[in-house]
N, C-alpha and C. Protein backbone atom coordinates (compact mmCIF):
# COMPACT_ATOMS: atom_id res chain seq x y z
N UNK A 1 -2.06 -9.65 10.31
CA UNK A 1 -2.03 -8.23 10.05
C UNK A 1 -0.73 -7.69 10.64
N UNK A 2 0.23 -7.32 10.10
CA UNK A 2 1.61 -6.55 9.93
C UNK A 2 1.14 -5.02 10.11
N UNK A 3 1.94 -4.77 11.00
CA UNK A 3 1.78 -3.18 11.19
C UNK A 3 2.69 -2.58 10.18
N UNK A 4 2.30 -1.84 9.31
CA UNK A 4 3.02 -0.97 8.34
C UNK A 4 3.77 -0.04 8.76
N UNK A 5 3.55 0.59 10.21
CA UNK A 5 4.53 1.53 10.40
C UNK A 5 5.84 1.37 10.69
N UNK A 6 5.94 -0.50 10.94
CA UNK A 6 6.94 -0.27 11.46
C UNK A 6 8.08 -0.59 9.79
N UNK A 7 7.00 -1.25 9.09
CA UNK A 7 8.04 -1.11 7.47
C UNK A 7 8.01 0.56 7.06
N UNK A 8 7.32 0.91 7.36
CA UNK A 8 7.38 2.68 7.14
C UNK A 8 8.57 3.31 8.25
N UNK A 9 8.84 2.99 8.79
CA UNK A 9 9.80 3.72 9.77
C UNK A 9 11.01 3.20 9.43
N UNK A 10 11.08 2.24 8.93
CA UNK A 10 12.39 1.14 8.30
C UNK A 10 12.96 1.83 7.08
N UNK A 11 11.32 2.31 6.19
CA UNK A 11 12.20 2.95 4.90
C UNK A 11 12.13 4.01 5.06
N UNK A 12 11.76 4.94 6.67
CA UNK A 12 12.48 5.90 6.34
C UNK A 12 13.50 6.19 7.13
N UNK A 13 13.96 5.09 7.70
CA UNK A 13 15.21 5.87 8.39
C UNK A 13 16.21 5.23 6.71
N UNK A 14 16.19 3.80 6.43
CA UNK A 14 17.10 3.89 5.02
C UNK A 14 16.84 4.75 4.08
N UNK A 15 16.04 5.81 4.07
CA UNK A 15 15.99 6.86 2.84
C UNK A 15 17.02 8.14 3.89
N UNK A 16 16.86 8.21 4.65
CA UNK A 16 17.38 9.18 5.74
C UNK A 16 18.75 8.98 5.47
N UNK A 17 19.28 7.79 5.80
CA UNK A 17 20.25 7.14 5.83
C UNK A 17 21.31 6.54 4.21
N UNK A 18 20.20 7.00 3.53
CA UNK A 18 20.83 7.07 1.81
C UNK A 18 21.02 5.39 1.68
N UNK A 19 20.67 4.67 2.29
CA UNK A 19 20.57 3.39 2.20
C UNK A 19 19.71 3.03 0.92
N UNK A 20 19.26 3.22 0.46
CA UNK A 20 17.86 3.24 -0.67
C UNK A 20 17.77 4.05 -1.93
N UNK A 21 17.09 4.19 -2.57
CA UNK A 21 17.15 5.28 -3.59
C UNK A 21 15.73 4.75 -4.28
N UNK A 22 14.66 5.16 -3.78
CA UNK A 22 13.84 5.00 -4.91
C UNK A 22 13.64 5.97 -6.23
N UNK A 23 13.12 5.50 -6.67
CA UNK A 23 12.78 6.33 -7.90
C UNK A 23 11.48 6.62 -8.68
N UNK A 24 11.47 8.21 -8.74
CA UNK A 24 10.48 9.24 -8.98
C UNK A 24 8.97 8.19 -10.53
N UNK A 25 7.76 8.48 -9.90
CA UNK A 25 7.23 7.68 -10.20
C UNK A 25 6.37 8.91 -11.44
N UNK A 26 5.53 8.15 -12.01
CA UNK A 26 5.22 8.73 -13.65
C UNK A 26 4.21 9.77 -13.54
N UNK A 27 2.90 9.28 -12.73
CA UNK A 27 1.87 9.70 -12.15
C UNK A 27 1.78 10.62 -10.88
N UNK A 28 2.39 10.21 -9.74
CA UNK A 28 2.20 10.58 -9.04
C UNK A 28 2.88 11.96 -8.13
N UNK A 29 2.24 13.24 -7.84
CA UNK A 29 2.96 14.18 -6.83
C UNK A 29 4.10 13.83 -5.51
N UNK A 30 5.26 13.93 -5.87
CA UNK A 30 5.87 14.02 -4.86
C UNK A 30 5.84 11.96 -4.58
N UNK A 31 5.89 11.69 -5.41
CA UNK A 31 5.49 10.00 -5.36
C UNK A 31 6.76 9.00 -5.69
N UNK A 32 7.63 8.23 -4.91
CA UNK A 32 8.67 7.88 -5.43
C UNK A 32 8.18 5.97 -5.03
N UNK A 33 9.03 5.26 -5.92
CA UNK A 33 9.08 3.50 -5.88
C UNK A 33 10.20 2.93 -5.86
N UNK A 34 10.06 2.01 -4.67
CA UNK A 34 11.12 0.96 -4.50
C UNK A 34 10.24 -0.21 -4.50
N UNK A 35 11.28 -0.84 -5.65
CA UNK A 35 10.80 -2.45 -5.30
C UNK A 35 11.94 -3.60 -4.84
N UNK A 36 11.59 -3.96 -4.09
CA UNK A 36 12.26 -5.00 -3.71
C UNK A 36 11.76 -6.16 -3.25
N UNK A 37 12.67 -6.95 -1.82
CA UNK A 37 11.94 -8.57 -1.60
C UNK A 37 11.31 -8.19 -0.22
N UNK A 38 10.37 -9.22 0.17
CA UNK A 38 9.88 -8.92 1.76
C UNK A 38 9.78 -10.06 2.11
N UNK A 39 11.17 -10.44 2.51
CA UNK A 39 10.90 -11.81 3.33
C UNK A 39 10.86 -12.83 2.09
N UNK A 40 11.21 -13.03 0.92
CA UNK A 40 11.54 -13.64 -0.11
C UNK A 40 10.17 -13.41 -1.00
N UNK A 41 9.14 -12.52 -0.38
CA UNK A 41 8.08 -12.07 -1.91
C UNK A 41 8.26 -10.41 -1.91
N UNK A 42 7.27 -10.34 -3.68
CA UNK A 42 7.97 -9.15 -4.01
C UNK A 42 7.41 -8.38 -3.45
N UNK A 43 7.75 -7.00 -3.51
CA UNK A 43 7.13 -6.04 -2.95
C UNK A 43 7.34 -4.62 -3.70
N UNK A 44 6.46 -3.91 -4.00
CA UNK A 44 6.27 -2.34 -4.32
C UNK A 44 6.55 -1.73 -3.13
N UNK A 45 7.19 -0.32 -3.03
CA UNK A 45 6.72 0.25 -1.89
C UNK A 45 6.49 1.55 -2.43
N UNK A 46 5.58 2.36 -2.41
CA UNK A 46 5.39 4.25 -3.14
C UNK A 46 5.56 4.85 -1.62
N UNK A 47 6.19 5.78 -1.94
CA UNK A 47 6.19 6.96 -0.71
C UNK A 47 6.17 8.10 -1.65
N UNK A 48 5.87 8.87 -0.49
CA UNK A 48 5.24 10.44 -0.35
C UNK A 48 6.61 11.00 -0.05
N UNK A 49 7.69 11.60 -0.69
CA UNK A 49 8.37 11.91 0.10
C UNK A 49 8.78 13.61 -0.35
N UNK A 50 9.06 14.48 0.57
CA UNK A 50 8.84 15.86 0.12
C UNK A 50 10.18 16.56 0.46
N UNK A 51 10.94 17.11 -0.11
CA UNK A 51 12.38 17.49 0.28
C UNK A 51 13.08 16.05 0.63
N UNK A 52 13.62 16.11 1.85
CA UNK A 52 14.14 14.80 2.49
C UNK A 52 13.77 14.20 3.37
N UNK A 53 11.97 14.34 3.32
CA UNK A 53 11.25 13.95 4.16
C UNK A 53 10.63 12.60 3.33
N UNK A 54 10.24 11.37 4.44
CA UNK A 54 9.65 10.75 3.25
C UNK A 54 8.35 10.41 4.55
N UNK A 55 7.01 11.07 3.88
CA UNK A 55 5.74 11.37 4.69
C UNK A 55 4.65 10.73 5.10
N UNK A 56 4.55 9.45 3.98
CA UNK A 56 3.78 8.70 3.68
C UNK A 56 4.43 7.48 3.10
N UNK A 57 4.62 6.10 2.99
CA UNK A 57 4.04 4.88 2.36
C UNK A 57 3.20 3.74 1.98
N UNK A 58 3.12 3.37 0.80
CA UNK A 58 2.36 1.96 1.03
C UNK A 58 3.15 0.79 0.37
N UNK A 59 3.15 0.14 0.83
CA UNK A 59 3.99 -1.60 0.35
C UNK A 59 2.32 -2.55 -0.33
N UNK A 60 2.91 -2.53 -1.10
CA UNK A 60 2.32 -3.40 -1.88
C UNK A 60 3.45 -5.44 -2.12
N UNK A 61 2.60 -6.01 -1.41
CA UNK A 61 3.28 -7.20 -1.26
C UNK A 61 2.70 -8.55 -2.53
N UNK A 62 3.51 -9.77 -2.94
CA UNK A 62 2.14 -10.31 -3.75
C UNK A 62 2.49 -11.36 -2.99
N UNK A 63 1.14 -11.70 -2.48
CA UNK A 63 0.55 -12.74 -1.70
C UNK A 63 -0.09 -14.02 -2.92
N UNK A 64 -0.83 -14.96 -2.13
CA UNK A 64 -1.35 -15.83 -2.76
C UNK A 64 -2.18 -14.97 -3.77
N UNK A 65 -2.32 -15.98 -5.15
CA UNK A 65 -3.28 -15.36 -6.08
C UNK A 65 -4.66 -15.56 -5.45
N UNK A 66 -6.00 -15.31 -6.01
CA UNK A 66 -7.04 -15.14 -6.06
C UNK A 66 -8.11 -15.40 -7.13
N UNK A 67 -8.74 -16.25 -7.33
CA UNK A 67 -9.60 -16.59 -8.38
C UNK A 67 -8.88 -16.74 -9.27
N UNK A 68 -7.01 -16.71 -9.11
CA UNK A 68 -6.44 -17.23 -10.31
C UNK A 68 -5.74 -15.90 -10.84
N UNK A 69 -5.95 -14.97 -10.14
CA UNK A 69 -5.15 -14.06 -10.39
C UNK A 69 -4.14 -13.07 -9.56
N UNK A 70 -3.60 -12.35 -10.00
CA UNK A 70 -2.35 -11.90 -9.12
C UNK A 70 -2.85 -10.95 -7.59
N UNK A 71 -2.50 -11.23 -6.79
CA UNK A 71 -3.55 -10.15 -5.54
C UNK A 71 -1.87 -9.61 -4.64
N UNK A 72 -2.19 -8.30 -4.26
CA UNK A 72 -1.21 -7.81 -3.66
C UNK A 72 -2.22 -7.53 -2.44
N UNK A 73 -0.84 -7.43 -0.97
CA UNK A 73 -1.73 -6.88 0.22
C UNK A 73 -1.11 -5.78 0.72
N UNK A 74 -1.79 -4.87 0.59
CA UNK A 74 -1.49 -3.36 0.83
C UNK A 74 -1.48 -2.73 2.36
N UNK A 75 -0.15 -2.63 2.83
CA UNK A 75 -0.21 -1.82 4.38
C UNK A 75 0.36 -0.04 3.73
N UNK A 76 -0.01 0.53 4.63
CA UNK A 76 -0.20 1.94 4.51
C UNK A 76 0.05 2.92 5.83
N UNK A 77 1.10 3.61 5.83
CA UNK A 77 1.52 4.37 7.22
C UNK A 77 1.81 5.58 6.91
N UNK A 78 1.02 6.47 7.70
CA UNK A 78 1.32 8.48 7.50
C UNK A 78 2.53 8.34 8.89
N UNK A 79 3.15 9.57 8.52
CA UNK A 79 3.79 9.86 9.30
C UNK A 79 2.94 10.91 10.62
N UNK A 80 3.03 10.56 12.25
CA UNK A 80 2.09 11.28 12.32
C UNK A 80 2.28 12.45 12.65
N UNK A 81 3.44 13.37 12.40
CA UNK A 81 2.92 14.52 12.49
C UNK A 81 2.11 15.64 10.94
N UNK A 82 1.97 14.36 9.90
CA UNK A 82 1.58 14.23 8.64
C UNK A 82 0.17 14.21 8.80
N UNK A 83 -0.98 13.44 9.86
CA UNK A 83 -2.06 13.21 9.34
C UNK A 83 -3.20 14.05 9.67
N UNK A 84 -4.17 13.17 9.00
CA UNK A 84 -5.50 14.27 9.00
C UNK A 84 -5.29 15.31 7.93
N UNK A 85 -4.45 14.93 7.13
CA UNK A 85 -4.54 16.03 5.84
C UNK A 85 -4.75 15.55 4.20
N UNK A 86 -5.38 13.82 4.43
CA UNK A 86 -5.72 13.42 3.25
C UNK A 86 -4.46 12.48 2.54
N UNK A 87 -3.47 12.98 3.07
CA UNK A 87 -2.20 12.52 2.64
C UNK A 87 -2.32 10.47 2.22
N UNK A 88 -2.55 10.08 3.04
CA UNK A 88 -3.17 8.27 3.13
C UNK A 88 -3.84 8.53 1.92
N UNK A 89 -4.79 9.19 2.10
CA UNK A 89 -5.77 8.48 0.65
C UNK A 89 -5.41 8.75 -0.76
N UNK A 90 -4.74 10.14 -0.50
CA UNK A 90 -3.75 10.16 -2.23
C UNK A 90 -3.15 9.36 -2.07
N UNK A 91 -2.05 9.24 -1.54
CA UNK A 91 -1.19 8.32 -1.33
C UNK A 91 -1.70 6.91 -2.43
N UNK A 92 -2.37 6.02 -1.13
CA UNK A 92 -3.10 4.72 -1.85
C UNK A 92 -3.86 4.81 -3.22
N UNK A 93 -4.39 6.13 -3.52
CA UNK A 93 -5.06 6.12 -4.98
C UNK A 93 -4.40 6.42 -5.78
N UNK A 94 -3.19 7.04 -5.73
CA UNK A 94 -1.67 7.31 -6.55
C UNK A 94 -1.23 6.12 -7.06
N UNK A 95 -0.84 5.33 -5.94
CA UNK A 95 0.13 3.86 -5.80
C UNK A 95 -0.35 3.20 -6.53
N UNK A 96 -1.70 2.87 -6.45
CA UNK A 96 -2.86 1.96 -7.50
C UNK A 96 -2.65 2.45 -8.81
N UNK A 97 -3.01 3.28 -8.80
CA UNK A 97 -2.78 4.05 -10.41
C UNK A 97 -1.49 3.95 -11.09
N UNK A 98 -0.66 3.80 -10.10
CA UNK A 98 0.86 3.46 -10.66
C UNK A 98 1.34 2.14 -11.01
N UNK A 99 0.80 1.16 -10.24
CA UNK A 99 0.57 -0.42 -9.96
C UNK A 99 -0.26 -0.61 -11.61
N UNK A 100 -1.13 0.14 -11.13
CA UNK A 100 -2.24 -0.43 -12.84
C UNK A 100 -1.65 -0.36 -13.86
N UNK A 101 -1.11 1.02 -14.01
CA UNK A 101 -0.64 1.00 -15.13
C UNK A 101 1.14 0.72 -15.54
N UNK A 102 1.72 0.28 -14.72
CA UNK A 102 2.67 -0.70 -15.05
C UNK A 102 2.70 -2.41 -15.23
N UNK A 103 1.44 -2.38 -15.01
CA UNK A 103 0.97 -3.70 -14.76
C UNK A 103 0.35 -3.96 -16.11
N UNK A 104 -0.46 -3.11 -16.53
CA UNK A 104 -1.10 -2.80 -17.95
C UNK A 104 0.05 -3.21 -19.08
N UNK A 105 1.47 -2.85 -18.56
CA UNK A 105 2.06 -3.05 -20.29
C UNK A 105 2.62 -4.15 -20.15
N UNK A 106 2.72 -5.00 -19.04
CA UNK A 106 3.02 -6.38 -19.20
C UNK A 106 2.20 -7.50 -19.43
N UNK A 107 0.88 -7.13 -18.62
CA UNK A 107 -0.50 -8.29 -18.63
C UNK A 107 -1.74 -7.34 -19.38
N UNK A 108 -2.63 -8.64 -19.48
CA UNK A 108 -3.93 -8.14 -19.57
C UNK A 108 -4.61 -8.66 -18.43
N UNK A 109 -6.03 -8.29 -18.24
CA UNK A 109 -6.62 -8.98 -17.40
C UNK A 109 -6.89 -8.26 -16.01
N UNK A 110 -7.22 -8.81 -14.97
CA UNK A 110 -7.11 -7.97 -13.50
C UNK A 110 -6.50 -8.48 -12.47
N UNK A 111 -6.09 -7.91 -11.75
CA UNK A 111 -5.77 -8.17 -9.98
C UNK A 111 -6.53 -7.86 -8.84
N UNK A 112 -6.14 -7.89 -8.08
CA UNK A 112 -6.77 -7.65 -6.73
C UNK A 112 -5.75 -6.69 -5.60
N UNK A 113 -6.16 -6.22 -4.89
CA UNK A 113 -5.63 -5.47 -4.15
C UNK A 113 -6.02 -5.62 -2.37
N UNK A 114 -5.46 -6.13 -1.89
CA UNK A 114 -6.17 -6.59 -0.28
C UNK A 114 -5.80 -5.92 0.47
N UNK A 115 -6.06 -4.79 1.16
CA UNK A 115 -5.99 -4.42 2.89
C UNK A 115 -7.28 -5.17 3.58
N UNK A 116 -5.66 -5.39 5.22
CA UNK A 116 -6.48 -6.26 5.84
C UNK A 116 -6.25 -5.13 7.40
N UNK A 117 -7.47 -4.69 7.99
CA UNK A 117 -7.20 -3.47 8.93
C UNK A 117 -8.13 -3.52 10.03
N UNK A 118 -7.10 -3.28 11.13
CA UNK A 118 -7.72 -3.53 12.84
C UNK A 118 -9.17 -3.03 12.80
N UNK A 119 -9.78 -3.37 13.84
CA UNK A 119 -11.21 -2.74 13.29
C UNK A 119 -11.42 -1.75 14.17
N UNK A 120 -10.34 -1.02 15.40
CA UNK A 120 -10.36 -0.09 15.89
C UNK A 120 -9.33 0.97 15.04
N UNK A 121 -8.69 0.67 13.63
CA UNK A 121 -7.84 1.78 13.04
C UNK A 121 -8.81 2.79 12.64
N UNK A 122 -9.74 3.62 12.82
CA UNK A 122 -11.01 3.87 12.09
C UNK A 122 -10.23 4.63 11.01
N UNK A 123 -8.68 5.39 10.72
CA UNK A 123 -8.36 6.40 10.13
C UNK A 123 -8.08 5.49 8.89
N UNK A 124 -7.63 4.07 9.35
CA UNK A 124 -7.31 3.33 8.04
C UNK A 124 -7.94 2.82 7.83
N UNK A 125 -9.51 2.52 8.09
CA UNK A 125 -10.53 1.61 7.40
C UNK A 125 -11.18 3.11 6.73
N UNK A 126 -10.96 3.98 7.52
CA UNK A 126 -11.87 5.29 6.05
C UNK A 126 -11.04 5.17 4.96
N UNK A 127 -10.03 5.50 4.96
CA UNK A 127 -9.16 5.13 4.11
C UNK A 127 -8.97 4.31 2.53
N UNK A 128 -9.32 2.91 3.15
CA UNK A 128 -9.49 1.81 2.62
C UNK A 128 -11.04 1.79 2.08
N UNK A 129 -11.68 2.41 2.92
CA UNK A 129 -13.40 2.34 2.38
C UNK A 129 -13.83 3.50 1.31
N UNK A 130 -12.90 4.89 1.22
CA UNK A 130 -12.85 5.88 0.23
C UNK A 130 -11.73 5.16 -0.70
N UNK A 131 -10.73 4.59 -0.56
CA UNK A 131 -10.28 4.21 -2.19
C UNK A 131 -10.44 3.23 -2.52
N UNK A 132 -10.94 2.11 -2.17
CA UNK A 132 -10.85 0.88 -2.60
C UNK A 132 -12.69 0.82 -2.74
N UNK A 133 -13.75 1.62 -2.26
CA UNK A 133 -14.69 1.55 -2.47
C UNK A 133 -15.31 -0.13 -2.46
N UNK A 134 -15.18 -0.60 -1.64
CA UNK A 134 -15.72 -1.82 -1.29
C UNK A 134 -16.31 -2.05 -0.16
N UNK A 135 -16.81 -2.88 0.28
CA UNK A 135 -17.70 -3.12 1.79
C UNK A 135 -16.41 -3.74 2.94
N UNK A 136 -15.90 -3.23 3.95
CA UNK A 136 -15.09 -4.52 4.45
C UNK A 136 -15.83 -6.09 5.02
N UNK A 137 -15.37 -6.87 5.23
CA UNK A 137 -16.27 -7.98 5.68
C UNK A 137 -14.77 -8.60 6.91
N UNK A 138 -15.70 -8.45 8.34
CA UNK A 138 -15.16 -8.65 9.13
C UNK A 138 -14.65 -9.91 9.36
N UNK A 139 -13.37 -9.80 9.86
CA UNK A 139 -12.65 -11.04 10.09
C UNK A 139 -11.76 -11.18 11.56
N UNK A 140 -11.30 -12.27 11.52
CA UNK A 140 -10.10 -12.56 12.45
C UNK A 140 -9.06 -12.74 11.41
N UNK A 141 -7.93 -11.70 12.44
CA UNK A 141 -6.76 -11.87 11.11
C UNK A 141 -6.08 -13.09 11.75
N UNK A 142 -5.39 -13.70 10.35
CA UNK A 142 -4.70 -14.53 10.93
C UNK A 142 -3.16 -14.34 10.84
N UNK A 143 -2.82 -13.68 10.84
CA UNK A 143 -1.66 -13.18 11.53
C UNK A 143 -1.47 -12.66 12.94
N UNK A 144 -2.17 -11.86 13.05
CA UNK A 144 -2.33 -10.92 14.74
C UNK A 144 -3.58 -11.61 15.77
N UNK A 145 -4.68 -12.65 14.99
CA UNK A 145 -5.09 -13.05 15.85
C UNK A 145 -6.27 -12.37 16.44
N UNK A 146 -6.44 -10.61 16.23
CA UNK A 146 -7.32 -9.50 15.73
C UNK A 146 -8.18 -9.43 15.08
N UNK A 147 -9.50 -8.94 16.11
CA UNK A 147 -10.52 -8.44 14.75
C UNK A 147 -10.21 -7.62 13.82
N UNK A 148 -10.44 -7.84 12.38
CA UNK A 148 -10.31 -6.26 11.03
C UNK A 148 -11.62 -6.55 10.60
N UNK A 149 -11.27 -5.68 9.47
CA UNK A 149 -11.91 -6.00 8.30
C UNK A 149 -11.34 -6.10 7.13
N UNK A 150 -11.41 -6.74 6.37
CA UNK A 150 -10.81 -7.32 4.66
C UNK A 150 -11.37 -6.92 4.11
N UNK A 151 -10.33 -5.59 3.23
CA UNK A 151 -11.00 -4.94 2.06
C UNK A 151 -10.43 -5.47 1.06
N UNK A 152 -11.12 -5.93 -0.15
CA UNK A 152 -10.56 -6.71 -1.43
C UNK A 152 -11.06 -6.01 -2.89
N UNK A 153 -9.98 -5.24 -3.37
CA UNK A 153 -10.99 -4.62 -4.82
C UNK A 153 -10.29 -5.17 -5.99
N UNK A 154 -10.69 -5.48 -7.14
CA UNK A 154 -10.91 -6.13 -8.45
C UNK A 154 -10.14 -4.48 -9.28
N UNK A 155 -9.19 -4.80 -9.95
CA UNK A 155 -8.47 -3.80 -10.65
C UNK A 155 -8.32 -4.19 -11.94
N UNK A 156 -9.31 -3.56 -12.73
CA UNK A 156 -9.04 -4.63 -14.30
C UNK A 156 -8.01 -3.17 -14.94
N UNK A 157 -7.13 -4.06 -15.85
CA UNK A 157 -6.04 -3.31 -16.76
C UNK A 157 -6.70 -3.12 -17.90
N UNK A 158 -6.27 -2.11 -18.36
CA UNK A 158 -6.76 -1.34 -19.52
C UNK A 158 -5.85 -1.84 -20.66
């Protein structure tokens, strides 16, 4: 388990810093996308960004497939003088919706979507438990070595 804030603080000091340029997304309020590499896999990233603020992101990474199909693992960071205002959960239900349906005109079929989250984050397992609407099922991460929980949802393309 990778802490997202600190890839959230990365893209926003390079958006700060004009290092970057994402670009304004189809669906979403105030919703912009960069894709690039993370460590040699791909990666989405959507932010929230409002004037020249950028408020919110989520990175969408693609990890190993899953039952044979494509699975991304989703970290997610508010800025905090940003939270407690819902901002996270548009955010992540935006990004998805943007993910789906660019995903839609290349494939058929579904993906998966994985957050994997401390099991003391309670702000990011509500989070994860209002958009991804799944049960988490507790784990040891194996990255951090940490209890979470692994939220995994099934995204079929239209």
């Amino acid at each position: 388990m990778t802490d997202p804030m600190t890839s959230f603080l990365s893209f926003q000091k390079e958006f700060k810093n004009k290092e970057i340029d994402p670009q304004k997304c189809q669906l979403g309020e105030n919703l912009y996308m960069l894709q690039d590499d993370a460590d040699g896999a791909f990666r989405m990233t959507y932010a929230k960004i409002t004037g020249k603020e950028v408020i919110a992101a989520v990175s969408f990474i693609l990890v190993e497939p899953l039952n044979g199909s494509p699975c991304f693992a989703a970290g997610y960071a508010v800025d905090p003088g940003h939270r407690k205002q819902g901002i996270g959960t548009s955010l992540l239900k935006e990004a998805i919706d943007e993910i789906t349906q660019g995903l839609a005109k290349h494939a058929d079929g579904h993906f998966y979507i994985e957050a994997v989250v401390g099991v003391g984050n309670t702000a990011s397992n509500k989070i994860s438990q209002n958009v991804l609407k799944v049960p988490g099922k507790r784990i040891v991460d194996q990255v951090s070595g940490e209890d979470a929980f692994q939220y995994i949802k099934l995204i079929e393309l239209a």
